[in-house]
C-alpha atoms as a PDB file:
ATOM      1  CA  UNK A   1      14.962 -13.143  12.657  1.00  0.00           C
ATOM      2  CA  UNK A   2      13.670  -9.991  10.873  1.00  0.00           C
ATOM      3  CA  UNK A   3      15.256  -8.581   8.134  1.00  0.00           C
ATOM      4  CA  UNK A   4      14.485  -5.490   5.548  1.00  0.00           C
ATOM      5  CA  UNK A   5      12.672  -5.605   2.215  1.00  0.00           C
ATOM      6  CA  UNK A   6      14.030  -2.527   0.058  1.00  0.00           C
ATOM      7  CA  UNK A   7      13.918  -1.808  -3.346  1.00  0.00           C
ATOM      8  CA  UNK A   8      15.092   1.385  -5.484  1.00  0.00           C
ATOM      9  CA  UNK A   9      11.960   1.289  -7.485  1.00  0.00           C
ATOM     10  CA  UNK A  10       9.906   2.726  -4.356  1.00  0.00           C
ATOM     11  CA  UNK A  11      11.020   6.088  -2.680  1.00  0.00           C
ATOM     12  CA  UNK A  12      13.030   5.666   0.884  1.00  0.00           C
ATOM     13  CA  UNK A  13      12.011   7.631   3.961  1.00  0.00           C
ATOM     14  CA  UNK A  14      16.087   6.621   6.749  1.00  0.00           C
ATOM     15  CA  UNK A  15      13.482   7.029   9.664  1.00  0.00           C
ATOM     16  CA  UNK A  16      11.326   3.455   8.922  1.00  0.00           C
ATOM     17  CA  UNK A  17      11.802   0.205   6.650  1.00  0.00           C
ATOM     18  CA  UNK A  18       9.894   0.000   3.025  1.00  0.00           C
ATOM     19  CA  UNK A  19       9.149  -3.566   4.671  1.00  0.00           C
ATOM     20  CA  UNK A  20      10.652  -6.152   7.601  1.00  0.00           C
ATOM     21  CA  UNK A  21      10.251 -10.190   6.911  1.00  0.00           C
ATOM     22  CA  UNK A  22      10.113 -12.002  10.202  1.00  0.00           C
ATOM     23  CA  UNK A  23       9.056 -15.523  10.069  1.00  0.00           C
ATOM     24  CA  UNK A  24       6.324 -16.077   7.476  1.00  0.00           C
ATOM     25  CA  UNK A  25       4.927 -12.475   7.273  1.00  0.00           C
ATOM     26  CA  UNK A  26       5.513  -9.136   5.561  1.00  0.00           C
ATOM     27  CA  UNK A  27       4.507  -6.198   7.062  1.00  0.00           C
ATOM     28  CA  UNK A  28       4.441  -3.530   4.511  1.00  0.00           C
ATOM     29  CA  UNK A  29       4.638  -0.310   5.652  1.00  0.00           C
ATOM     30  CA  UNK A  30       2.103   2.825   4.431  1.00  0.00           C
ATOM     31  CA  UNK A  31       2.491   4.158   1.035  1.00  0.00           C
ATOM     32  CA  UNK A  32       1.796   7.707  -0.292  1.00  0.00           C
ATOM     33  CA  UNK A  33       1.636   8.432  -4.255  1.00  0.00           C
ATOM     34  CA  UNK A  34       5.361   9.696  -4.531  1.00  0.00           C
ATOM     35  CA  UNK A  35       4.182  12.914  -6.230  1.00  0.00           C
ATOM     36  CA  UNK A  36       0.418  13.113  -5.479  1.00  0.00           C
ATOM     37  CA  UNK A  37      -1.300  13.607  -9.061  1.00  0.00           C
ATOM     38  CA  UNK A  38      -4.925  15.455  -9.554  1.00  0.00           C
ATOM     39  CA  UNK A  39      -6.515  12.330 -10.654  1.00  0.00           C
ATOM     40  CA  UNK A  40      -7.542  10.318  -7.706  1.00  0.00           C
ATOM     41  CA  UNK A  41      -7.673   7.451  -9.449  1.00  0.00           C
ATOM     42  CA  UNK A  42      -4.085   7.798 -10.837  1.00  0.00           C
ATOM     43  CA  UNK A  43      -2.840   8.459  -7.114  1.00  0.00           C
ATOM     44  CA  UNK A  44      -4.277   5.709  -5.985  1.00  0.00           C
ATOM     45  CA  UNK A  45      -2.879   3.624  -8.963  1.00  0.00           C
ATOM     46  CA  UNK A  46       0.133   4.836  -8.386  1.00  0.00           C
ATOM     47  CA  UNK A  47      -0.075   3.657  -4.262  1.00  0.00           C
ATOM     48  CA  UNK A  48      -0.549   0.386  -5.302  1.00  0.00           C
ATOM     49  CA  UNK A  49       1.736  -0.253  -7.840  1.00  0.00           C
ATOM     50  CA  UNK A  50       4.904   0.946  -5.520  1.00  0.00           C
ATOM     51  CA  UNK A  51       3.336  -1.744  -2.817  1.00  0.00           C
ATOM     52  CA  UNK A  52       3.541  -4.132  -6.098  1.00  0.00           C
ATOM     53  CA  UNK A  53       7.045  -3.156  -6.267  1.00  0.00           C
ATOM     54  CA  UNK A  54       7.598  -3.729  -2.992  1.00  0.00           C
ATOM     55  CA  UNK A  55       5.954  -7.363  -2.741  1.00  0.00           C
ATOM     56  CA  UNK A  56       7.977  -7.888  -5.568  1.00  0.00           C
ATOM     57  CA  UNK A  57      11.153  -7.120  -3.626  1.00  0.00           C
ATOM     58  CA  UNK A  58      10.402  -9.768  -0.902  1.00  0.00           C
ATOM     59  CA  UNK A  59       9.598 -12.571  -3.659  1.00  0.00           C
ATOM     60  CA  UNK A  60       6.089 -12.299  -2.867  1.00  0.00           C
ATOM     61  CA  UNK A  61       2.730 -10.235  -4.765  1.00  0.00           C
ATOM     62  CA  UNK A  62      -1.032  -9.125  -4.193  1.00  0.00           C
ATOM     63  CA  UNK A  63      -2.365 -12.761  -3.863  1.00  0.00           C
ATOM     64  CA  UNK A  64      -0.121 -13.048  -0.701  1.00  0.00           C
ATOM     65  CA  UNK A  65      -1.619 -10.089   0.924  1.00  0.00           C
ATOM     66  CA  UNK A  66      -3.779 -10.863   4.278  1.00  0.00           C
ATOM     67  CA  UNK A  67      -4.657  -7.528   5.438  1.00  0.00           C
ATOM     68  CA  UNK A  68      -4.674  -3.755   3.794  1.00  0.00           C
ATOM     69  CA  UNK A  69      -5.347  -1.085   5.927  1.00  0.00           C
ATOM     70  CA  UNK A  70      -6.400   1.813   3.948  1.00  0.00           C
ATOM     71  CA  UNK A  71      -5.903   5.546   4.937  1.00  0.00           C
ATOM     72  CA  UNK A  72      -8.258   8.711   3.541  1.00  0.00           C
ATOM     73  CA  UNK A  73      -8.453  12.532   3.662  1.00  0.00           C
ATOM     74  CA  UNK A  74     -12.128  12.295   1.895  1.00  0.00           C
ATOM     75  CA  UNK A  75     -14.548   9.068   2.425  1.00  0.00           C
ATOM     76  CA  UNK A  76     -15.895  10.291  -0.444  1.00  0.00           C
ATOM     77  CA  UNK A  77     -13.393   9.063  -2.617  1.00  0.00           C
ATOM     78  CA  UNK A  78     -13.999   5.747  -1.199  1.00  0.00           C
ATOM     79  CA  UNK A  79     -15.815   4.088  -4.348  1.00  0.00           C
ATOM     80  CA  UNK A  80     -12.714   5.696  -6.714  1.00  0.00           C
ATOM     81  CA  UNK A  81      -9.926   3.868  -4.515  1.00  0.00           C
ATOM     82  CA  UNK A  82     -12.144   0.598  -4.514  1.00  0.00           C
ATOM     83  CA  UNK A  83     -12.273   0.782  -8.362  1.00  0.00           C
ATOM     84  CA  UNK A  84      -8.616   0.820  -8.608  1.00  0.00           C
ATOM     85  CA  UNK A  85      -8.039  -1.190  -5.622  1.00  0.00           C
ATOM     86  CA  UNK A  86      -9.851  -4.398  -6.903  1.00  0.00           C
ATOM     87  CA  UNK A  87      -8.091  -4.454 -10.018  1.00  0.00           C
ATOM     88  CA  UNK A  88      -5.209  -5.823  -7.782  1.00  0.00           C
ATOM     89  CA  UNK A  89      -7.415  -7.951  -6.270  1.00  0.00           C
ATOM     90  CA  UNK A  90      -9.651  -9.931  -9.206  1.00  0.00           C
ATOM     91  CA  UNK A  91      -9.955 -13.259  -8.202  1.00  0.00           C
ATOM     92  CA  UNK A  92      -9.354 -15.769  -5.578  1.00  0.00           C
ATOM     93  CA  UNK A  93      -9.557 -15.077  -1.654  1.00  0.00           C
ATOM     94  CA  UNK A  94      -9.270 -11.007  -0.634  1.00  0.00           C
ATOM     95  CA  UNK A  95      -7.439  -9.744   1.743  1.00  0.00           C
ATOM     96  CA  UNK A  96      -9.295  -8.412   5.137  1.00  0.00           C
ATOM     97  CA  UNK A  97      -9.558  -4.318   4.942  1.00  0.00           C
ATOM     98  CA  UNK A  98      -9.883  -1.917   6.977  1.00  0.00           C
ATOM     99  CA  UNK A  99     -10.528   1.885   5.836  1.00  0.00           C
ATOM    100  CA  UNK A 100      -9.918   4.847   8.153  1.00  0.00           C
ATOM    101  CA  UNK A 101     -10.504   8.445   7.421  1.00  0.00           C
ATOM    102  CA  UNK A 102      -7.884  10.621   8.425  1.00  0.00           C
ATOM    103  CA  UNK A 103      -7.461  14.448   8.619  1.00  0.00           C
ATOM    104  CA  UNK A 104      -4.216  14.284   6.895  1.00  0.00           C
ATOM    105  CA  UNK A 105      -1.434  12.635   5.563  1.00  0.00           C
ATOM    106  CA  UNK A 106       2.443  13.173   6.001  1.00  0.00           C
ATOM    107  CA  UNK A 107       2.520  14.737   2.136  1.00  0.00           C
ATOM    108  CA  UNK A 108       1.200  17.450   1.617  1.00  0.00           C
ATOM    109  CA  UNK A 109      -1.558  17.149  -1.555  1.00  0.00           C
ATOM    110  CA  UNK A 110      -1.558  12.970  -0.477  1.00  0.00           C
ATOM    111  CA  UNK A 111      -5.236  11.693  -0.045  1.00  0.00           C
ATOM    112  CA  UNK A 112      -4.589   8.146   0.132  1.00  0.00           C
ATOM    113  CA  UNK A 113      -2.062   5.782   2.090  1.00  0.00           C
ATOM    114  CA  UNK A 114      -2.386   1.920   2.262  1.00  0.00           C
ATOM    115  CA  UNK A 115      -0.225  -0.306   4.059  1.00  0.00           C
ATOM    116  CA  UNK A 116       0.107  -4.390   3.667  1.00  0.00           C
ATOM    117  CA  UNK A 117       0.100  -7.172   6.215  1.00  0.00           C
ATOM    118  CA  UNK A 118       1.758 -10.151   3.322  1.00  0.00           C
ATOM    119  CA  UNK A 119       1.983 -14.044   4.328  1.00  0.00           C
ATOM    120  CA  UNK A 120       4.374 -16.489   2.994  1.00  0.00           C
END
């Protein structure tokens, strides 16, 4: 049975869950800096700490995560999001990855989306 992760600390889009549990995984959907800032780095902070928020919401947090697929308007800001990006990641087994560049994102001044495959 699937059900809905949501949590008021991340913003809601009606047309898609934050996150649906069904059996022992998470899938987390993509996540855009809710008001892009001019630091990369800060946007891309500020990514992964609403994804924190949402693990968070389904009792679960970054060492549960088994896949991130990342999403970006530049591959040149590549090494900036991996700076931040491990920081979530320090020890212990990493998730897989996959990084795609994209033309565009669904906010307008948003270079970077990630989204989170979780496992119980």
């Amino acid at each position: 049975m699937k059900k809905e992760v949501y949590t008021d600390a991340v913003p809601s889009v009606p047309m898609f869950s934050q996150a649906v549990d069904i059996g022992n995984l998470v899938f987390v959907s993509g996540q855009l800096a809710k008001d892009p800032p001019e630091d990369f780095r800060a946007e891309v902070t500020q990514v992964m700490d609403q994804l924190g928020e949402i693990l968070q919401a389904a009792g679960l947090g970054y060492q549960d995560v088994v896949k991130a697929t990342v999403f970006l308007t530049d591959m040149s800001l590549f090494k900036q999001m991996n700076e931040v990006y491990m920081k979530y990641f320090p020890e212990g087994v990493k998730p897989s990855r996959s990084c795609v560049g994209v033309c565009g994102l669904a906010k307008k001044r948003a270079r970077v989306e990630i989204d989170l495959i979780v496992a119980r």
